[in-house]
Protein backbone atom coordinates (compact mmCIF):
# COMPACT_ATOMS: atom_id res chain seq x y z
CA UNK A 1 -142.58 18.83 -22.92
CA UNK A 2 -139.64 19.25 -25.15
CA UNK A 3 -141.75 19.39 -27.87
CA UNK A 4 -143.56 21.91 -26.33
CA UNK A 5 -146.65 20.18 -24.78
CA UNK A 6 -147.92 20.06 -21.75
CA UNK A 7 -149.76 16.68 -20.77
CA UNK A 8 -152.46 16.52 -18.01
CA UNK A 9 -153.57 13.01 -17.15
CA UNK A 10 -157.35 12.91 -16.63
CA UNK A 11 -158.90 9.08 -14.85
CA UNK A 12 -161.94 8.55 -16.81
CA UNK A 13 -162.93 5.01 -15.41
CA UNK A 14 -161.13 1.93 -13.94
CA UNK A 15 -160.55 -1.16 -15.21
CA UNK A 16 -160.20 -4.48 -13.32
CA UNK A 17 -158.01 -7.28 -15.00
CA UNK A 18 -159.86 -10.81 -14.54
CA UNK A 19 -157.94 -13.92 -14.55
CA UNK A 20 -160.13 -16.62 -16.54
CA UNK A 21 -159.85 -19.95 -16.40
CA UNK A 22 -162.37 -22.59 -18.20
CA UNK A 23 -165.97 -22.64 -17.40
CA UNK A 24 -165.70 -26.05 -15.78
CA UNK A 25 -162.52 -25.86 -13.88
CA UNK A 26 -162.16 -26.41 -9.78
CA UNK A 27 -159.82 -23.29 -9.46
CA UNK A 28 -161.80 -20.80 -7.61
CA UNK A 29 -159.00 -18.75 -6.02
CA UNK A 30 -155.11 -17.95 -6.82
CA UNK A 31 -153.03 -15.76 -4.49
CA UNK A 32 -150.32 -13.45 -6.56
CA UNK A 33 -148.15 -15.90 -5.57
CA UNK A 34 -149.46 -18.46 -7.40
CA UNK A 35 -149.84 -16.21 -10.22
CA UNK A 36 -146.41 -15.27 -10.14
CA UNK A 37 -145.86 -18.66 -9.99
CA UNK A 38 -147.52 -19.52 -13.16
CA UNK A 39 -147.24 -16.48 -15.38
CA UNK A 40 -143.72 -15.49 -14.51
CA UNK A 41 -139.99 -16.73 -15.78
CA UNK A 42 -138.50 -19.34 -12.86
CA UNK A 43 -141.96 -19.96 -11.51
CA UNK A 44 -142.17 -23.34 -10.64
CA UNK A 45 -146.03 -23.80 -10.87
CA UNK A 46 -146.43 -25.92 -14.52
CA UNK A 47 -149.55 -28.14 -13.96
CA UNK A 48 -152.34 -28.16 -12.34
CA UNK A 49 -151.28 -31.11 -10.14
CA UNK A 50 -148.90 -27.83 -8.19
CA UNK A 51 -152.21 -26.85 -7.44
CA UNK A 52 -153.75 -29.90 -6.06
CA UNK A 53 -156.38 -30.56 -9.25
CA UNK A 54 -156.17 -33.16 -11.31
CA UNK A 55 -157.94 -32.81 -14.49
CA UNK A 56 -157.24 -36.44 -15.70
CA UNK A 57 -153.48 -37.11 -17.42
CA UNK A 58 -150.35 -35.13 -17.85
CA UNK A 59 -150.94 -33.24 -20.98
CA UNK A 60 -154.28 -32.01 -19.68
CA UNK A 61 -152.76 -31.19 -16.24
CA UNK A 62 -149.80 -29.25 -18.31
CA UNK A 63 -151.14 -25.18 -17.31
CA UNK A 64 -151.78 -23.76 -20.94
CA UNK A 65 -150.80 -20.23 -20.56
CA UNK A 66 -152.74 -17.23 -22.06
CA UNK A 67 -151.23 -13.43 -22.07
CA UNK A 68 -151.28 -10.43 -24.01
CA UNK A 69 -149.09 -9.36 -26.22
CA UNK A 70 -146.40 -6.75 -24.86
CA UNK A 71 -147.41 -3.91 -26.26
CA UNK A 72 -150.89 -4.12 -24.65
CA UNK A 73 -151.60 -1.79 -21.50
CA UNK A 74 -153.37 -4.60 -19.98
CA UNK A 75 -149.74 -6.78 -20.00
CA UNK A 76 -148.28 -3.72 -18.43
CA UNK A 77 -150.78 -3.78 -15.31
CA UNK A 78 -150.60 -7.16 -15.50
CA UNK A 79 -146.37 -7.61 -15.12
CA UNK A 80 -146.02 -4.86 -12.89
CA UNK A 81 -149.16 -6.07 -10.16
CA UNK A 82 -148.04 -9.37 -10.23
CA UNK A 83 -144.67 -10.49 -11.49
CA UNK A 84 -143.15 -6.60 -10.23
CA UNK A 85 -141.80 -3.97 -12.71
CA UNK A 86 -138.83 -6.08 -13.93
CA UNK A 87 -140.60 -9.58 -14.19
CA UNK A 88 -140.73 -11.48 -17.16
CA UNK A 89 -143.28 -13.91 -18.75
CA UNK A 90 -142.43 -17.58 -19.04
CA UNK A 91 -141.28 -18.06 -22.88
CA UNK A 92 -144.08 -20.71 -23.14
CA UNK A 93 -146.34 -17.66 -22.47
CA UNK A 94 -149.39 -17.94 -25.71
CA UNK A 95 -149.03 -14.30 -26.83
CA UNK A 96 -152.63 -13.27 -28.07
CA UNK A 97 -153.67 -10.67 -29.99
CA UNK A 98 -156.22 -9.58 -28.15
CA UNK A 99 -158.52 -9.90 -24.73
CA UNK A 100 -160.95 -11.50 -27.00
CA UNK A 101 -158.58 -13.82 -28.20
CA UNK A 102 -157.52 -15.18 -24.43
CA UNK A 103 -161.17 -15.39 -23.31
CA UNK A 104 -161.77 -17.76 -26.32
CA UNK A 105 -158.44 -19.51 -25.24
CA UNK A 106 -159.79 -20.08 -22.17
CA UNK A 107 -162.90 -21.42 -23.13
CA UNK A 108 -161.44 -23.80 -25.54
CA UNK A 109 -159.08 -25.53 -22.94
CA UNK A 110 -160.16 -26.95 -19.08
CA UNK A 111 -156.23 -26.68 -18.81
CA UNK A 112 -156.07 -22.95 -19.88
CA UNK A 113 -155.94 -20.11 -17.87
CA UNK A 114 -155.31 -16.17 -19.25
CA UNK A 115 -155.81 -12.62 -17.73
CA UNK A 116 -157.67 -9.58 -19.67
CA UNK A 117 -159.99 -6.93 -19.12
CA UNK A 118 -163.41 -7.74 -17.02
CA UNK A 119 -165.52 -6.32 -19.75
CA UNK A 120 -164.62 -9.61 -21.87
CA UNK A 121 -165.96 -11.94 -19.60
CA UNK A 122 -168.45 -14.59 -21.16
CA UNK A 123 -170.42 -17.45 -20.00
CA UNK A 124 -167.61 -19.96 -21.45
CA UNK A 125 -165.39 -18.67 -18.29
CA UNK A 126 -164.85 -18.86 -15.06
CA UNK A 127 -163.55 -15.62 -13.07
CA UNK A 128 -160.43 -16.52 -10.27
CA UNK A 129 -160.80 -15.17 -6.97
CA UNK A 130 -157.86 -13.49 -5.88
CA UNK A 131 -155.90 -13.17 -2.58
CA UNK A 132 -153.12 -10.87 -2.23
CA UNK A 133 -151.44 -13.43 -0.16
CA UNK A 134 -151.78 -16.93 1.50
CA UNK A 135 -155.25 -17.62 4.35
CA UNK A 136 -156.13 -13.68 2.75
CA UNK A 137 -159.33 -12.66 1.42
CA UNK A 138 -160.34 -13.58 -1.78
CA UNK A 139 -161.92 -10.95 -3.98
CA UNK A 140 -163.49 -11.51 -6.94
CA UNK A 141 -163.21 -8.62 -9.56
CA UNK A 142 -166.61 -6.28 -9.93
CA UNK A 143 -167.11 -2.71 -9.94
CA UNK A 144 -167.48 -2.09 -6.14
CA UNK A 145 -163.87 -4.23 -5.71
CA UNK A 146 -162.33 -1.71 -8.49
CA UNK A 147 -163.75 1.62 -7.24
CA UNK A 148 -162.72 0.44 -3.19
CA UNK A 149 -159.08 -0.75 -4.53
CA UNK A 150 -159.50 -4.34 -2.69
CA UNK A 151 -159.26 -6.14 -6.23
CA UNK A 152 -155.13 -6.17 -6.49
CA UNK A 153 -155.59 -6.43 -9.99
CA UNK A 154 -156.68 -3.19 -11.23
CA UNK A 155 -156.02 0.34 -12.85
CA UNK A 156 -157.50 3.50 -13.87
CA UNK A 157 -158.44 4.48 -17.04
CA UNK A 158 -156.25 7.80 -18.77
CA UNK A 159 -157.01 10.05 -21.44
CA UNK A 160 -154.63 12.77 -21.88
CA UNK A 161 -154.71 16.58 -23.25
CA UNK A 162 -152.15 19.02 -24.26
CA UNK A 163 -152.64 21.19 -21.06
CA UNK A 164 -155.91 21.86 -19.19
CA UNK A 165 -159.01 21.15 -21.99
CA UNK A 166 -161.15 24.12 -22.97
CA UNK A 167 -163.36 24.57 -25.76
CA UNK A 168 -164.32 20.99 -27.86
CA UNK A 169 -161.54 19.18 -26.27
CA UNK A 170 -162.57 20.19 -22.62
CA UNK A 171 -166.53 19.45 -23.14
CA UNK A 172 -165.65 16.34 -24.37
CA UNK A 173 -163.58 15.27 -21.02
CA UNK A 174 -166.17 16.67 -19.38
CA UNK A 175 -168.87 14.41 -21.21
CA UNK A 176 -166.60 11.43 -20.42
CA UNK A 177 -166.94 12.19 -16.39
CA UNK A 178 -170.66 13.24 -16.80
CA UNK A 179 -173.48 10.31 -15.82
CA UNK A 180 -174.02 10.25 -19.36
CA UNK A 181 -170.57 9.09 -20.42
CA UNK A 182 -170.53 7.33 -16.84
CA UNK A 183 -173.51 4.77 -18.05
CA UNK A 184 -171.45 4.13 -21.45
CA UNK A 185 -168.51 3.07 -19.78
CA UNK A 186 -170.13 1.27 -17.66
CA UNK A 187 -172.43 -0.62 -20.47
CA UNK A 188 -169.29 -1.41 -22.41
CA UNK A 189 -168.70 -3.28 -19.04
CA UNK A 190 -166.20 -1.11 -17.26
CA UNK A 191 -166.11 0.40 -14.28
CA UNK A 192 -166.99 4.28 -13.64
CA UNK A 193 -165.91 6.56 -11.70
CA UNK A 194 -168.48 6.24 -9.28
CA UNK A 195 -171.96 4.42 -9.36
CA UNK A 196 -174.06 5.09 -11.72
CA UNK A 197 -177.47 3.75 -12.41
């Protein structure tokens, strides 16, 4: 605004961050908790054995931690939904490069577990359930849990213009919102605005 721009935030889609774990591992469901537990600095949840699985010995029970790097807007929803605004990653935290890269971490380790966008999902992983808390319901990240707000783990989607879009700028947004641009986003495995077929 200083500069003399005026920004208007437009929500073009949603976006639901999975937690993956490997194709073949027991964990079906975490609660934020847990999460917080694993991802975050002083959690006290470092094998698998916390969590009642054994997966055969101590280095494959170690949890092998996947997370995106920290200039990534999906380690920004990530931090602030489930360690809180100030939380910090464990230092043992594998910073990847990209949600491709901690989907393939995933797959490569029964011991691994990592959080990134649902549109990265593969057949080599396994999506976590999630429970906000303890004995709560368990919701598994799809389109319907993103547009209703019951998956804890999600956000919307922002482009931004310099004011209210007209001309180019403004058919474009427009385009984006449209069933058109709708189907796209949701091909490219995101989650509209609304449902589209």
């Amino acid at each position: 605004e200083k500069n003399g721009v005026t920004p208007v935030q437009h929500i073009v889609g949603y976006d639901g961050i999975a937690v993956f774990v490997h194709k073949d591992s027991p964990i079906d469901v975490l609660t934020i908790a847990q999460l917080k537990a694993i991802f975050g600095e002083g959690g006290n949840i470092e094998t698998w054995e916390h969590l009642g699985v054994d997966l055969g010995g101590e280095k494959e029970n170690m949890i092998q931690i996947g997370s995106r790097q920290n200039n990534s807007g999906t380690y920004e929803c990530f931090r602030e939904k489930v360690l809180g605004k100030k939380g910090r990653f464990k230092q043992r935290c594998n910073n990847l490069n990209g949600s491709k890269d901690v989907v393939e971490f995933c797959a490569a380790s029964k011991s691994a577990i990592g959080y990134s966008g649902l549109a990265y999902k593969t057949d080599d992983v396994k999506v976590v359930r999630i429970a906000v808390s303890e004995g709560g319901k368990a919701v598994e990240p799809t389109i319907e849990s993103v547009q209703l707000a019951t998956y804890p783990i999600s956000r919307p989607l922002y482009m931004y213009t310099n004011g209210n879009p007209t001309g180019a700028v403004g058919k474009y947004i427009d385009w984006i919102k449209s069933r058109e641009g709708q189907v796209i986003l949701a091909n490219k495995g995101y989650v509209p605005l609304s449902i589209v077929q």
